[in-house]
C-alpha atoms as a PDB file:
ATOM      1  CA  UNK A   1     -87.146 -25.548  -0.355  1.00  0.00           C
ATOM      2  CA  UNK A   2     -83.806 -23.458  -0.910  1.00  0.00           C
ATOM      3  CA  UNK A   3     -80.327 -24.204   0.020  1.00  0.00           C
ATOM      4  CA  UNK A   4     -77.880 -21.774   0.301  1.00  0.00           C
ATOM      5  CA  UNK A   5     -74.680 -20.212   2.329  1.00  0.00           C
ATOM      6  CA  UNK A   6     -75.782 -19.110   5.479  1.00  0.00           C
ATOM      7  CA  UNK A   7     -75.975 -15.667   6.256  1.00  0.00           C
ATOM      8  CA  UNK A   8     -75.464 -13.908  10.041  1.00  0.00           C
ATOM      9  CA  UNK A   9     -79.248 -13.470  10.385  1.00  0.00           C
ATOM     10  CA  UNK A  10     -79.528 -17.417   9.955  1.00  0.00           C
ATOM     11  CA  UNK A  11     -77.694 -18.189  13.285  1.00  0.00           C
ATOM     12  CA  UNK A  12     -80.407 -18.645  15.285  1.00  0.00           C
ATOM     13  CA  UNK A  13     -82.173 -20.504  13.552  1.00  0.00           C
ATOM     14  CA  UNK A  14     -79.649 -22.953  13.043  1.00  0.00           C
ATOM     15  CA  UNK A  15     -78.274 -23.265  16.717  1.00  0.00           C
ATOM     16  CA  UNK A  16     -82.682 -24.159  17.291  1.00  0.00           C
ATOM     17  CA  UNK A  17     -82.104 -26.991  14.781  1.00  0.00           C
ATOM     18  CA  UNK A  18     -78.946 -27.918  16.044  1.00  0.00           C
ATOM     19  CA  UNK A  19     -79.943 -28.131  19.466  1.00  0.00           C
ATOM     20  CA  UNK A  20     -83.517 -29.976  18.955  1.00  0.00           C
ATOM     21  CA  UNK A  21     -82.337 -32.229  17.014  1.00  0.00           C
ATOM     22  CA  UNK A  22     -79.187 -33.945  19.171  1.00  0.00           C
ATOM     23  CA  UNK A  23     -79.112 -35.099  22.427  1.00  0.00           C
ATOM     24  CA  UNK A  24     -76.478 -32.612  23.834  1.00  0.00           C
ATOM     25  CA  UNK A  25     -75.398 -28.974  22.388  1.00  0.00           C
ATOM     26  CA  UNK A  26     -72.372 -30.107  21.600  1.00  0.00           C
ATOM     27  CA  UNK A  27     -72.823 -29.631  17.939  1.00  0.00           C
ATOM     28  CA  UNK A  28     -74.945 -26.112  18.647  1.00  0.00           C
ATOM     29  CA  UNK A  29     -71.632 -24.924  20.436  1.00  0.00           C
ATOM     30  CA  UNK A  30     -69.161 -26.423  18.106  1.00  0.00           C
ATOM     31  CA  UNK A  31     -70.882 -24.624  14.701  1.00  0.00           C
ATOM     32  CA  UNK A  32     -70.810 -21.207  17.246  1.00  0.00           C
ATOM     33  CA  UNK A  33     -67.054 -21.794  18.045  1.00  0.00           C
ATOM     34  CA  UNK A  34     -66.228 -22.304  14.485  1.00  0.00           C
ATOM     35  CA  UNK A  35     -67.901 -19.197  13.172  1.00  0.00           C
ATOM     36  CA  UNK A  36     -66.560 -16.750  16.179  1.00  0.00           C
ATOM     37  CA  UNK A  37     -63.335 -18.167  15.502  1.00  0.00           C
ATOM     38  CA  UNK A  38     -63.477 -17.914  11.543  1.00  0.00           C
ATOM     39  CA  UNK A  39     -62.784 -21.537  10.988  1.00  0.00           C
ATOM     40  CA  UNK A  40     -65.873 -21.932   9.508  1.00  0.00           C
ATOM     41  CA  UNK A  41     -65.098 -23.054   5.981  1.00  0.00           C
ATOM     42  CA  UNK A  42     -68.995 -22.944   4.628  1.00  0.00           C
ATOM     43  CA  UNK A  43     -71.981 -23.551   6.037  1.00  0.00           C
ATOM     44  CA  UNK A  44     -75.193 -24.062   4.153  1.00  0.00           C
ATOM     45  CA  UNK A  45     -78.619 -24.000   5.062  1.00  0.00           C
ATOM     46  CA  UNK A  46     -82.237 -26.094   3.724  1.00  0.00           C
ATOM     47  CA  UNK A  47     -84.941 -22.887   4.319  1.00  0.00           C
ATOM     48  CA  UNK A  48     -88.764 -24.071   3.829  1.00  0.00           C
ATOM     49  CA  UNK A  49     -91.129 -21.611   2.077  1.00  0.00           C
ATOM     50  CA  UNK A  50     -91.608 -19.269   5.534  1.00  0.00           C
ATOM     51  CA  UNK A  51     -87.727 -19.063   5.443  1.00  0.00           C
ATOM     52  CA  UNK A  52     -86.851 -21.009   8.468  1.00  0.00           C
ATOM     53  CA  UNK A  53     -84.205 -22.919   8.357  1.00  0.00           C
ATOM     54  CA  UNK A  54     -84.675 -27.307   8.096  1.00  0.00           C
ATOM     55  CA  UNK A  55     -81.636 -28.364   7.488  1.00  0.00           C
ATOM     56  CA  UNK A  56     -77.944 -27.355   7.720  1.00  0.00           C
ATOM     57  CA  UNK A  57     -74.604 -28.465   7.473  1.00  0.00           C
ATOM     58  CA  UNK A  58     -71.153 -27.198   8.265  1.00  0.00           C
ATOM     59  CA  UNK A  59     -67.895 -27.516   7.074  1.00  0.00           C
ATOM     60  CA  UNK A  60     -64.278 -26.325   8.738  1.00  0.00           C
ATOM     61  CA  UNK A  61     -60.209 -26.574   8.190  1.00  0.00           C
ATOM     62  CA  UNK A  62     -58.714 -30.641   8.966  1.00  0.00           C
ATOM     63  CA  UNK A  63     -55.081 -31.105   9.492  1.00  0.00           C
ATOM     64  CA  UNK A  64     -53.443 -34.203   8.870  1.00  0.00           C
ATOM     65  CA  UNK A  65     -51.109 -35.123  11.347  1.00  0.00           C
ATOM     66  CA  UNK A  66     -50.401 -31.383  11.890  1.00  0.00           C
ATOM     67  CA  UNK A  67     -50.317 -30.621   7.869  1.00  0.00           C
ATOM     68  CA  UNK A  68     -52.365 -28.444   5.882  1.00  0.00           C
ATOM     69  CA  UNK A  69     -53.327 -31.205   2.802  1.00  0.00           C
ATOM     70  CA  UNK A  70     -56.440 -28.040   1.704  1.00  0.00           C
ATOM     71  CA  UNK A  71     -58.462 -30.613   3.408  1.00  0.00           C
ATOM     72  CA  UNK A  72     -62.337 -29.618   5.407  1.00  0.00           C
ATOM     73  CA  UNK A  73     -64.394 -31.218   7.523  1.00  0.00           C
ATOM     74  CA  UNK A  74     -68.086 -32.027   7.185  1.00  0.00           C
ATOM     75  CA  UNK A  75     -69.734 -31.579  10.518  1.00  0.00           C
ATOM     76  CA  UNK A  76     -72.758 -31.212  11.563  1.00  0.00           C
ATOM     77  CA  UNK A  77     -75.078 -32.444   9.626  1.00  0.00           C
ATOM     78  CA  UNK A  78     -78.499 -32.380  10.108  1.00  0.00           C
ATOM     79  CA  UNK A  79     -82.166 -32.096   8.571  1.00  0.00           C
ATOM     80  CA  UNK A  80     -85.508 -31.294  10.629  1.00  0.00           C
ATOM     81  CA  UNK A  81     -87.171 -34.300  11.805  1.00  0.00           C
ATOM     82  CA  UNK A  82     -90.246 -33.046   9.699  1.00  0.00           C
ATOM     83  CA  UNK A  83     -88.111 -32.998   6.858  1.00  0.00           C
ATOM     84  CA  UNK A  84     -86.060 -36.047   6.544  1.00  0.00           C
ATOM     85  CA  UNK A  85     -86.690 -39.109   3.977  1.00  0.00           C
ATOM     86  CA  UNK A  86     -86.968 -36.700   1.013  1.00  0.00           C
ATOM     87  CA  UNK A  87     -83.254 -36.497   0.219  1.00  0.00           C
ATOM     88  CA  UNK A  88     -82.582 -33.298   2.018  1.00  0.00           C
ATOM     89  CA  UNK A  89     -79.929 -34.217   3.824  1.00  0.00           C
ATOM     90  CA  UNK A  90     -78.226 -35.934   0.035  1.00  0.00           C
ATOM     91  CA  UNK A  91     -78.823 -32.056  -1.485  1.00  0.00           C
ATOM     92  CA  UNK A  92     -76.716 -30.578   1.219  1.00  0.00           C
ATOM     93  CA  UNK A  93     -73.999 -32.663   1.058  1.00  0.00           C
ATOM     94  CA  UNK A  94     -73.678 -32.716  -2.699  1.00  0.00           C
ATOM     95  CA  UNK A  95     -74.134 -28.728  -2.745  1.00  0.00           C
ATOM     96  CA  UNK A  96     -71.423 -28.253  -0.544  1.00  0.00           C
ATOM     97  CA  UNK A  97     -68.889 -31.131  -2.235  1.00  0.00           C
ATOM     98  CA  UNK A  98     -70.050 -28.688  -5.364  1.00  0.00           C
ATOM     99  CA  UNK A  99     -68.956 -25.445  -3.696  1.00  0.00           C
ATOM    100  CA  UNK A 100     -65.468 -27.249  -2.327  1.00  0.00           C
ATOM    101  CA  UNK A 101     -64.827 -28.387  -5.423  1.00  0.00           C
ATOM    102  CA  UNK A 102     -64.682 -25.141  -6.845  1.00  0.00           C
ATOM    103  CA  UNK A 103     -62.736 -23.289  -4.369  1.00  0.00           C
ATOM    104  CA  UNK A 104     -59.925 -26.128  -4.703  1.00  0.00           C
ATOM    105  CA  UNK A 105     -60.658 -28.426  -1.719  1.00  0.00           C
ATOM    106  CA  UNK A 106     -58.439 -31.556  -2.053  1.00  0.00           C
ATOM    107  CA  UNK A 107     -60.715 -33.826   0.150  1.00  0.00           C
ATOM    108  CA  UNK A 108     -64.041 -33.434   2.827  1.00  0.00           C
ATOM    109  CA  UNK A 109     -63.940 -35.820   5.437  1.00  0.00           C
ATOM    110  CA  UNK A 110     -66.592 -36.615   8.302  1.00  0.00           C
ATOM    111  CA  UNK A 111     -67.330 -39.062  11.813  1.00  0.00           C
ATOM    112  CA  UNK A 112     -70.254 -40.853  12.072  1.00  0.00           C
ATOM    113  CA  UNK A 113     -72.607 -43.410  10.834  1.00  0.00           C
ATOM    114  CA  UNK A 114     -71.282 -45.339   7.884  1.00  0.00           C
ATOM    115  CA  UNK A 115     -74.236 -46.422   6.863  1.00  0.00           C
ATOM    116  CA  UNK A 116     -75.806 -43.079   6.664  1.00  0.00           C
ATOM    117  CA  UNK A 117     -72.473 -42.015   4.893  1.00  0.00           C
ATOM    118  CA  UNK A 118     -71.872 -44.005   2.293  1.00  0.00           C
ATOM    119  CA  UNK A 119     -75.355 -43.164   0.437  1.00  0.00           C
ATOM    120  CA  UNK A 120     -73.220 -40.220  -0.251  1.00  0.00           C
ATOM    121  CA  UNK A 121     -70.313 -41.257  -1.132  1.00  0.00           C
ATOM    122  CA  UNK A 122     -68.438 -41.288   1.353  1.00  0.00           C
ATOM    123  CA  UNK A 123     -66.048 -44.444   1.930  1.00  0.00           C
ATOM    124  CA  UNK A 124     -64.419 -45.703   5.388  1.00  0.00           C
ATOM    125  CA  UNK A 125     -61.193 -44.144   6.201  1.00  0.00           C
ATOM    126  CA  UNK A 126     -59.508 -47.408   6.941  1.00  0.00           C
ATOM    127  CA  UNK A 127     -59.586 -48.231   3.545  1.00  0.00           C
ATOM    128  CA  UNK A 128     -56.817 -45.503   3.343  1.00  0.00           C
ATOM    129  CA  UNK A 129     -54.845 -45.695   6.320  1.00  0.00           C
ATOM    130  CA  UNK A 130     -56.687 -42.991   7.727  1.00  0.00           C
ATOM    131  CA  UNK A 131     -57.583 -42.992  11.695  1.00  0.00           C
ATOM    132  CA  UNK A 132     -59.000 -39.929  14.190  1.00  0.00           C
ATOM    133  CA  UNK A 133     -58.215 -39.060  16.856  1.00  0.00           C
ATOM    134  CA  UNK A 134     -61.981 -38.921  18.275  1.00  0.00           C
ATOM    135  CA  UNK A 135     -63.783 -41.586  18.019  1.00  0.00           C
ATOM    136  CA  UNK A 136     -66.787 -41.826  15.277  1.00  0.00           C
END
């Protein structure tokens, strides 16, 4: 297993992933959005040995309340059915908080389950006066 930025030639593999593995393609059209419209901050990718592509997350610019606080986005994230329970999903997360990190990123923030989300660190946003606009 390797994780690593995607490159161009990864695309379709990842809008596959993306699009098996949620209900709609909302998430396969919002990764394609980002990256036409360069607001694609990183994205990584989880290749298995035959170099396709298992796993995959995204992040891009968040404003607060119209601000720029050097603050991303993680979203989506998602590991291969085949692949999940070994920690993939963790590896992704904490390789792109790594690569944030070092370009000066003052916070990553995501939606979603909080359950899933906190194994990772990630705390509730209420606990800080945060609240988004979409719900999450």
């Amino acid at each position: 297993m390797l994780i690593r930025v995607e490159i161009p030639i990864d695309a379709p593999g990842i809008d596959a992933l993306l699009r098996r593995s949620f209900e709609s393609d909302a998430e396969a059209k919002l990764v394609h959005d980002l990256r036409e419209d360069g607001f694609l901050t990183l994205g990584l990718v989880a290749t298995d040995d035959e170099g396709q592509v298992v796993g995959y997350v995204a992040f891009s610019p968040v404003d607060v309340q119209g601000e720029d606080l050097q603050w991303v986005g993680m979203a989506p994230l998602v590991v291969d059915e085949k692949y999940r329970g070994q920690g993939l999903a963790r590896q992704l997360v904490y390789e792109g908080l790594d690569s944030l990190n070092e370009f000066g990123y003052a916070a990553v923030v995501t939606l979603g389950d909080p359950a899933l989300y906190s194994r990772v660190g990630y705390e509730l946003a209420a606990h800080y006066d945060l609240h988004s606009r979409w719900p999450g």
